[in-house]
C-alpha atoms as a PDB file:
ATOM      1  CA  UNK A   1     114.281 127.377 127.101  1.00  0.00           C
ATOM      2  CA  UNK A   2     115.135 128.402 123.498  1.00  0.00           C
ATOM      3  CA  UNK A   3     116.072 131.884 124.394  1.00  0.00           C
ATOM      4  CA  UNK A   4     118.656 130.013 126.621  1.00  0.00           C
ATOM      5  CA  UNK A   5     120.003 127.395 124.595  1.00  0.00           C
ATOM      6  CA  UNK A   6     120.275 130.302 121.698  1.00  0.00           C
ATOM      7  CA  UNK A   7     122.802 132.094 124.657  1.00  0.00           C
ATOM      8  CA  UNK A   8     124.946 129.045 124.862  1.00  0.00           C
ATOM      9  CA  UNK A   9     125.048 128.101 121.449  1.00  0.00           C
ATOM     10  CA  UNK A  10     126.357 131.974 120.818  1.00  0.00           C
ATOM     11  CA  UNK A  11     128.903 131.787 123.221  1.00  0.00           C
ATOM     12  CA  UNK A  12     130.018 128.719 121.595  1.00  0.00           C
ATOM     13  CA  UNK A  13     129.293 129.725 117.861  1.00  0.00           C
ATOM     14  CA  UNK A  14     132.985 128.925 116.905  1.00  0.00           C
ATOM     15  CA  UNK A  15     133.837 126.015 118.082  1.00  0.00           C
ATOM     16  CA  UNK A  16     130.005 124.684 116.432  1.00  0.00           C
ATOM     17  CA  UNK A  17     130.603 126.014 113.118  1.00  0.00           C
ATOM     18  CA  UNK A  18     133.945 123.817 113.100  1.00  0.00           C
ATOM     19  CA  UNK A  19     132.082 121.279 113.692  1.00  0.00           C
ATOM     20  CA  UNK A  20     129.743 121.226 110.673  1.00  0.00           C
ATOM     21  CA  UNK A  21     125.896 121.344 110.407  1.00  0.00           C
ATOM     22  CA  UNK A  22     125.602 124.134 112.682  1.00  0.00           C
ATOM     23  CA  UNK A  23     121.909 124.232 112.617  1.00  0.00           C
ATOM     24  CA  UNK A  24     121.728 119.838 113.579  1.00  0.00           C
ATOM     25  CA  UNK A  25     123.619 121.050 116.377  1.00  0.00           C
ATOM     26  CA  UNK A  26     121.876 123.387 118.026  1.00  0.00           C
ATOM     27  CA  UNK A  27     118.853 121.502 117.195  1.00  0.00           C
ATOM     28  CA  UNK A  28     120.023 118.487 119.196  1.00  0.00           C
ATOM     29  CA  UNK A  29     120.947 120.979 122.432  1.00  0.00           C
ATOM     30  CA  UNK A  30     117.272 122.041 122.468  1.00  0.00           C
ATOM     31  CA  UNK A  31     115.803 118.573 122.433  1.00  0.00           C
ATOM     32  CA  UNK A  32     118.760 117.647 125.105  1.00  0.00           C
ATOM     33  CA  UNK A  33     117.430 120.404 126.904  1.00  0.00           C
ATOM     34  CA  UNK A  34     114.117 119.930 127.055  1.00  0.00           C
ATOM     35  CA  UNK A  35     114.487 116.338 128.221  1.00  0.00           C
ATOM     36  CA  UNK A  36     116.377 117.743 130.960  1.00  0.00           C
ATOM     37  CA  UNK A  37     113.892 120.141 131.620  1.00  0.00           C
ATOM     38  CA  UNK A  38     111.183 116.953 131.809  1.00  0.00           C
ATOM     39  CA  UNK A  39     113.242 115.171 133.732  1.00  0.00           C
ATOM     40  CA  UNK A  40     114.105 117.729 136.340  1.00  0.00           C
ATOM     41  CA  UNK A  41     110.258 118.609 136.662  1.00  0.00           C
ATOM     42  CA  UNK A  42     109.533 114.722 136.824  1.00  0.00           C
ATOM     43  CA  UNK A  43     111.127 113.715 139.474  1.00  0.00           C
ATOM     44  CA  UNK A  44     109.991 113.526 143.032  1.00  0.00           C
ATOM     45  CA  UNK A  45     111.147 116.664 145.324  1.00  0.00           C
ATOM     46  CA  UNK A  46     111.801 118.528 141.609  1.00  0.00           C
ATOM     47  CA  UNK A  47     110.449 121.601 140.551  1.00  0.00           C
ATOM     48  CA  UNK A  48     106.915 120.195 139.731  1.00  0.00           C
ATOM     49  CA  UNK A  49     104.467 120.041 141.629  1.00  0.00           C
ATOM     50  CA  UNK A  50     103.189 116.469 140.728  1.00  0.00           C
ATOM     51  CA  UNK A  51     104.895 114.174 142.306  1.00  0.00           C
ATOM     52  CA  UNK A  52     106.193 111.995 139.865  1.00  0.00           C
ATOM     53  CA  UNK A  53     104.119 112.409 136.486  1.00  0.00           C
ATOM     54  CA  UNK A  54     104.684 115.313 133.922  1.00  0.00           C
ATOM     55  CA  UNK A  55     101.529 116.824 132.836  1.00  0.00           C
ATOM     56  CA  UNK A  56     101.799 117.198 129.344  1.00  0.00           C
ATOM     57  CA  UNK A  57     100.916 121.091 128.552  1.00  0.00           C
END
């Protein structure tokens, strides 16, 4: 997950140092993407094999 949020925020390195606080920034697309990556494995049919509940690891 890091390794690929580190690969986005590279490609993208410009346009997030214009923005300011470069290091807020990718810190907020790492917990964005690990709450998709809960969500995905929470829900029913999704990669997880629970059926509903997240095991917490």
């Amino acid at each position: 997950m890091v390794q690929d949020v580190l690969v986005r925020a590279g490609a993208n390195w410009s346009r997030i140092i214009g923005r300011g606080h470069p290091e807020a920034y990718v810190r907020r697309m790492l917990v964005t993407q690990s709450i998709d990556t809960w969500r995905k494995h929470d829900r029913p049919g999704g990669d997880g094999d629970s059926g509903g509940s997240c095991a917490a690891g």
